[in-house]
Protein backbone atom coordinates (compact mmCIF):
# COMPACT_ATOMS: atom_id res chain seq x y z
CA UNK A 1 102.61 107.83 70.84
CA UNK A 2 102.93 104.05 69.54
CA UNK A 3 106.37 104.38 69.00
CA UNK A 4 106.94 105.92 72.53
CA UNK A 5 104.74 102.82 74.15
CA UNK A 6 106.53 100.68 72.15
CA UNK A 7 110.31 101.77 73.58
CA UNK A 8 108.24 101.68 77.13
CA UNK A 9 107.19 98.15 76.53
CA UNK A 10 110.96 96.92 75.50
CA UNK A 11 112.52 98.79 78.45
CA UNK A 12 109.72 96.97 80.70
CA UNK A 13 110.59 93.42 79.29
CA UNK A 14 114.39 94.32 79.49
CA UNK A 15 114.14 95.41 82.91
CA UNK A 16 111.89 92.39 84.39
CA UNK A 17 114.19 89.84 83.05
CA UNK A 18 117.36 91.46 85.26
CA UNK A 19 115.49 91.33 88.48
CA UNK A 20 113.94 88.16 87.90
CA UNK A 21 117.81 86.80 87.24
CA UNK A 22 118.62 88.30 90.80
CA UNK A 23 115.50 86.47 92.12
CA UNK A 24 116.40 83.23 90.84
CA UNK A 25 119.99 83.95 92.32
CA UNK A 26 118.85 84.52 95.39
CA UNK A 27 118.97 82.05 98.48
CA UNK A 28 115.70 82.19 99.68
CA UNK A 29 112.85 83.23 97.37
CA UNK A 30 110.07 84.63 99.27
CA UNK A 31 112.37 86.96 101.92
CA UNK A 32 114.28 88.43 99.00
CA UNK A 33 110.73 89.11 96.95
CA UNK A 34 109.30 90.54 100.52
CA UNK A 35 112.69 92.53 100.93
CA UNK A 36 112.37 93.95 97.41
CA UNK A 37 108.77 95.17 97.97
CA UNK A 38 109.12 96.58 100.98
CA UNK A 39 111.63 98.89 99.14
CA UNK A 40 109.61 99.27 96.26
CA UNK A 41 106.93 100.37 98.76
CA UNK A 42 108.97 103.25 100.50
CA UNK A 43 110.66 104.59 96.87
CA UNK A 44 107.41 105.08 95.51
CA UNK A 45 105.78 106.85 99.02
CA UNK A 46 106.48 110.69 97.59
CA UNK A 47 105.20 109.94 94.35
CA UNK A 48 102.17 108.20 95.42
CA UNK A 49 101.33 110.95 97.77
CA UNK A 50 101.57 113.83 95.28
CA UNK A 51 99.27 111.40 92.42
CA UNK A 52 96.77 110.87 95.10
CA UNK A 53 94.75 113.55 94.58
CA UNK A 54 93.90 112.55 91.08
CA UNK A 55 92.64 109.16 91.96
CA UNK A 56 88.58 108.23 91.29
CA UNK A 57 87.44 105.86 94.37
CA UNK A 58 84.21 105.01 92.80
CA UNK A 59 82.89 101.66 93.38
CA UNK A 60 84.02 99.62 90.80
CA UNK A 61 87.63 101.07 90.85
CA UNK A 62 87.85 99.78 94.63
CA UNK A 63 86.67 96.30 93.46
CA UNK A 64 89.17 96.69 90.39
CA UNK A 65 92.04 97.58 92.88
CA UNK A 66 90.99 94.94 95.02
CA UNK A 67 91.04 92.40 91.93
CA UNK A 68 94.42 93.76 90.71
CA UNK A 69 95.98 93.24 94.72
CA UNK A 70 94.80 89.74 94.86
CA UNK A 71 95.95 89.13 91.62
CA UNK A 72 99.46 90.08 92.59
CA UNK A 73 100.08 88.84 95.51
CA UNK A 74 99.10 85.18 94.15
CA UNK A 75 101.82 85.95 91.12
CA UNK A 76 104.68 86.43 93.52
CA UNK A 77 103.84 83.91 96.26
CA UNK A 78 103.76 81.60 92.55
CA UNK A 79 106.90 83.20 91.41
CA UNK A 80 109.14 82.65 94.93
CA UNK A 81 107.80 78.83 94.32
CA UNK A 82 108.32 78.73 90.45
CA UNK A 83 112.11 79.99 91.22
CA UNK A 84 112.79 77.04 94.52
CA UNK A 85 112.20 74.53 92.09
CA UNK A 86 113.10 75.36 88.30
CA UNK A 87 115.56 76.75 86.17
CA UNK A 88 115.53 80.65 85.01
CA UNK A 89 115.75 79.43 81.14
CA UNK A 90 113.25 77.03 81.59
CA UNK A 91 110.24 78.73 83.64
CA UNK A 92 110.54 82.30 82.64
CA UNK A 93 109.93 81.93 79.03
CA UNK A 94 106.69 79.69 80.15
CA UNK A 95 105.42 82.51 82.52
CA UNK A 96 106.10 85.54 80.12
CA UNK A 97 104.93 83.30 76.96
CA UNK A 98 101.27 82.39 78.58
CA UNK A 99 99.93 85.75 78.99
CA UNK A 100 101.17 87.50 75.18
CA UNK A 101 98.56 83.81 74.49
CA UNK A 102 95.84 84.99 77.01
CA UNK A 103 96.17 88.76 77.45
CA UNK A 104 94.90 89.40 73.42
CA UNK A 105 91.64 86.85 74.08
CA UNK A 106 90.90 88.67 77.44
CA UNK A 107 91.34 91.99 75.58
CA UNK A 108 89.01 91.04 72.75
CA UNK A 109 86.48 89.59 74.84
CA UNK A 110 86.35 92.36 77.95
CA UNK A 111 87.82 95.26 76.73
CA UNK A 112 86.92 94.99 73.09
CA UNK A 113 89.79 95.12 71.19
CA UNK A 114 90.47 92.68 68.00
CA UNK A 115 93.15 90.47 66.68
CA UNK A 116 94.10 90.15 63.15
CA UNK A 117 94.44 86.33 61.33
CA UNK A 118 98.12 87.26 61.17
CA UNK A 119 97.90 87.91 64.74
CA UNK A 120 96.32 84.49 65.27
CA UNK A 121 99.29 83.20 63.80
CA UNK A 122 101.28 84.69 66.17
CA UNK A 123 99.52 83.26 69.09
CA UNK A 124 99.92 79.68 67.69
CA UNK A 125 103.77 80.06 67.62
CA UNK A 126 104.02 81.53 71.25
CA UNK A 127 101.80 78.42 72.07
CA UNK A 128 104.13 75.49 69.87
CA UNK A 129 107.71 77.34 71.49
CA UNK A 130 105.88 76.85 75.24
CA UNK A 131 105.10 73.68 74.89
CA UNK A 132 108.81 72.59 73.33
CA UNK A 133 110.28 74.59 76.35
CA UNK A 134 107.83 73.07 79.09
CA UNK A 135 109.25 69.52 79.01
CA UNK A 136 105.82 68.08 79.79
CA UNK A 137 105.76 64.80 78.47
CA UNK A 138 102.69 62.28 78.35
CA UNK A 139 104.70 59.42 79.74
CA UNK A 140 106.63 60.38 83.29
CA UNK A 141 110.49 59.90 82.38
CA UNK A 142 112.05 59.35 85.35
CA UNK A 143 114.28 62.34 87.20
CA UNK A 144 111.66 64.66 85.42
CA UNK A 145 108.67 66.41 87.02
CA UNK A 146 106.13 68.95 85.67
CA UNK A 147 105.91 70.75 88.89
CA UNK A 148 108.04 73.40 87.50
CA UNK A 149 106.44 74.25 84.08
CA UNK A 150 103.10 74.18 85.78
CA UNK A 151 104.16 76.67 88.61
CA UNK A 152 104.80 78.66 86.00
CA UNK A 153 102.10 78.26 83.84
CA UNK A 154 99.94 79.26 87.11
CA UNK A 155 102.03 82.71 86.85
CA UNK A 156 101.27 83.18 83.41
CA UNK A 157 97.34 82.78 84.38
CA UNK A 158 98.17 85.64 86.81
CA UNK A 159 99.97 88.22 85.00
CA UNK A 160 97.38 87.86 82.15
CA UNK A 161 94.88 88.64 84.82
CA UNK A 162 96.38 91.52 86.44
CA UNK A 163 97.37 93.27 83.01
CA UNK A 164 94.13 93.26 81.67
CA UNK A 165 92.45 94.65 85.28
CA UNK A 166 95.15 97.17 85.77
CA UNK A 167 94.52 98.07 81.88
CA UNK A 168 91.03 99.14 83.21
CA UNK A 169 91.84 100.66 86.42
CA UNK A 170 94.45 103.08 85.16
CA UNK A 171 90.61 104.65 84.13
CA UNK A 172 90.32 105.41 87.61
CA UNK A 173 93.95 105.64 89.18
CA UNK A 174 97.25 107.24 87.98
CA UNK A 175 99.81 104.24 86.95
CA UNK A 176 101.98 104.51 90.51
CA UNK A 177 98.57 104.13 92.71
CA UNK A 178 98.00 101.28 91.17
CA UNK A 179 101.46 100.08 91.22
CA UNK A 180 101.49 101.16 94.92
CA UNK A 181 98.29 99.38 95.99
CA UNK A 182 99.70 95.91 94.81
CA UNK A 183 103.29 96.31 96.19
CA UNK A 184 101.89 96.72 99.44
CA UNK A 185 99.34 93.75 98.96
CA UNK A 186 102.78 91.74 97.93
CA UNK A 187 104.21 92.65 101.10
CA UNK A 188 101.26 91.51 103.34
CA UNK A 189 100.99 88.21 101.38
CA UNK A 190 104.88 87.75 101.87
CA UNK A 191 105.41 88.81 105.33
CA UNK A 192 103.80 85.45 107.43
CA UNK A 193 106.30 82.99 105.05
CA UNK A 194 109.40 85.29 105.12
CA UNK A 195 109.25 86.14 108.77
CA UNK A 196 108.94 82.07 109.50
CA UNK A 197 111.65 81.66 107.25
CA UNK A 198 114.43 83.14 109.75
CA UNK A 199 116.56 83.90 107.24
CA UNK A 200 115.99 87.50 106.75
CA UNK A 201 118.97 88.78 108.32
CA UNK A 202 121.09 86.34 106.14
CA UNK A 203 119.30 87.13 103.09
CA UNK A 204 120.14 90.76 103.87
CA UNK A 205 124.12 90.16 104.62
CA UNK A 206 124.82 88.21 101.63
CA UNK A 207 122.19 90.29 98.92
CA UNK A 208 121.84 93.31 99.75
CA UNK A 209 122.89 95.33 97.14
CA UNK A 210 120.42 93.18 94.72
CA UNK A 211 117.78 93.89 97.46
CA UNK A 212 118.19 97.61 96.80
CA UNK A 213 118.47 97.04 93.19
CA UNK A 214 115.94 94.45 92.89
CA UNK A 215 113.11 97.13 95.22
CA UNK A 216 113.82 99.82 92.50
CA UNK A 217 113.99 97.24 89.41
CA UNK A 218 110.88 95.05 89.94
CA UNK A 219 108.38 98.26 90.43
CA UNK A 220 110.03 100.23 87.66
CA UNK A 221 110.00 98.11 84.84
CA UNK A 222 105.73 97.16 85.26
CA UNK A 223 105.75 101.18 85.51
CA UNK A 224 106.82 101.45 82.27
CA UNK A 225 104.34 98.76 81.19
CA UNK A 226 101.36 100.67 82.75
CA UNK A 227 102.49 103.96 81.37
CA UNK A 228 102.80 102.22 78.07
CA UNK A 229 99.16 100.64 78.08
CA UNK A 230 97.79 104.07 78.63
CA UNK A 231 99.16 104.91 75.17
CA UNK A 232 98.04 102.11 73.11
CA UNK A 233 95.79 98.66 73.23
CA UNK A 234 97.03 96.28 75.61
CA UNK A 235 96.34 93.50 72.95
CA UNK A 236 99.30 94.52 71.40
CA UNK A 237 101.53 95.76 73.93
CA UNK A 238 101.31 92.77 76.00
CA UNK A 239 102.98 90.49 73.49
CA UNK A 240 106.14 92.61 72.97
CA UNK A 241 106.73 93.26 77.03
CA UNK A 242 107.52 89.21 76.77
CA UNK A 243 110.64 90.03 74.60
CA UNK A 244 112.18 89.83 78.01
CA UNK A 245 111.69 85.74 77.56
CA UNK A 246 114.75 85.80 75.50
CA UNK A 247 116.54 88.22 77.91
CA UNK A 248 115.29 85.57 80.18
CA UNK A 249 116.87 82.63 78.69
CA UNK A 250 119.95 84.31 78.02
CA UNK A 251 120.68 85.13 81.40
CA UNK A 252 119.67 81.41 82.77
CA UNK A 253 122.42 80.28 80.13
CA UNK A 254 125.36 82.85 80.01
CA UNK A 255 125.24 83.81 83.83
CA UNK A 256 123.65 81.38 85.50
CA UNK A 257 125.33 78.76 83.73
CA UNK A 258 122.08 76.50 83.29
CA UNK A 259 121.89 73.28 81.02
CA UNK A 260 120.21 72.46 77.82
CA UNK A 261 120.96 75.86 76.07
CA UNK A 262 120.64 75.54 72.52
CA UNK A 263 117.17 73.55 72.78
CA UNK A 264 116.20 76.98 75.14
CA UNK A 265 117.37 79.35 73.20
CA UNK A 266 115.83 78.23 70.02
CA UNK A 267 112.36 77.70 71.69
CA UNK A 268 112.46 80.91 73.41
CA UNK A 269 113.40 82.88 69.69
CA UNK A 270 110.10 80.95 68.50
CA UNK A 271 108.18 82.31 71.48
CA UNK A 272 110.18 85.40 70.12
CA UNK A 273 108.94 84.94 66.88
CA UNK A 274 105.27 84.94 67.80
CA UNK A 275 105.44 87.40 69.78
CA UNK A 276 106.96 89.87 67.47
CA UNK A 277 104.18 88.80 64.93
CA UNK A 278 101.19 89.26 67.21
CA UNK A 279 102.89 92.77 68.64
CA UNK A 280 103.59 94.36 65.11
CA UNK A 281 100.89 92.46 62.54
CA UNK A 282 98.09 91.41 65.40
């Protein structure tokens, strides 16, 4: 079973980095998010239909669902605003390095889990590669800003969050109603900017085909993640989904053609580093 969560958990970090590269190509942020969950909604109708029956709506799994929604749809209104105004090399590894740093403290202190001194270790190089990658500097240089890295930081916060409550509502709900339930939240958060926007029809001509890729992408590789934290303790899961920062980085460089690449790829293989530590040793 660990090894199986473990291929899961690689897949999903594999996965997320390609769609977030067709994000970041896009033209406008927030239609081509709302685009790509309104497709992720309809895929996933027939599935989420036949796992309904085995679905617990007690109480607390409503207020968990609720949680987990909210929790979303703040992550990609941050994301569309993370992507308008920084690089792919430079943001991603920020927003998949913060929560492999939070996710293992929120695990040990609500859903009991423990980290090893080794794993500790881990945490503290995920921490030292973030803040060589953020460019946050004491003293403002000028053409610099911190807007960026802090957008993205702000998405770390979130994912952290919504792993650890979607950890405890897969108790109550099979992976895909869970998944369902915060793809339609994303749409509803989405639709007010992207239909002011006016660019939905031009989003659509030119991106189509990363649209339909992007709708069946961005649910299926978090899928994988959920199914994979059924398996085994999100403590240590959670750090090795964030191998996609150096899938990340690689893509922002090779494809994207973004600057300052050997500085980003070498703090992105410490974030790496840590994170392999705390997944394996933690």
């Amino acid at each position: 079973m660990a090894g199986l969560a473990f291929a899961l958990v690689l897949g999903s970090g594999f996965v997320h980095s390609i769609w977030n590269l067709y994000t970041k190509k896009s033209m406008n942020k927030i239609v081509f998010l709302w685009l790509c969950q309104i497709i992720a909604t309809i895929v996933l109708i027939p599935w989420t239909i036949i796992e309904w029956d085995a679905s617990h709506f007690t109480g607390a799994a409503l207020l968990l669902m609720l949680a987990s929604v909210a929790l979303h749809g703040m992550y990609i209104t941050l994301l569309a605003a993370t992507y308008t105004v920084g690089d792919l090399s430079q943001v991603y590894p920020i927003m998949r390095g913060t929560s492999p740093l939070l996710v293992p403290l929120m695990a040990v202190v609500f859903l009991g889990e423990s980290l090893s001194p080794i794993g500790w270790v881990g945490v503290a190089t995920i921490v030292a590669g973030i803040l060589f990658l953020s460019e946050i500097k004491l003293k403002r240089v000028q053409g610099t800003s911190a807007k960026a890295p802090l957008l993205a930081l702000a998405v770390g916060f979130c994912i952290a969050g919504y792993i650890v409550v979607d950890k405890l509502a897969l108790d109550y709900f099979p992976a895909v109603i869970v998944l369902q339930a915060t793809n339609v939240g994303n749409v509803l958060v989405l639709t007010w900017a992207a239909l002011r926007s006016r660019t939905i029809g031009q989003e659509l001509r030119v991106n189509w085909k990363t649209i339909l890729l992007g709708g069946v992408l961005a649910p299926g590789g978090y899928l994988l993640f959920l199914f994979a934290v059924s398996l085994a303790p999100v403590a240590q899961l959670a750090p090795m989904r964030e191998i996609g920062t150096v899938f990340g980085t690689l893509l922002g460089i090779f494809i994207l053609r973004e600057q300052q690449g050997p500085r980003r790829i070498i703090t992105s293989a410490l974030i790496t580093a840590g994170i392999i530590i705390l997944g394996l040793w933690g």
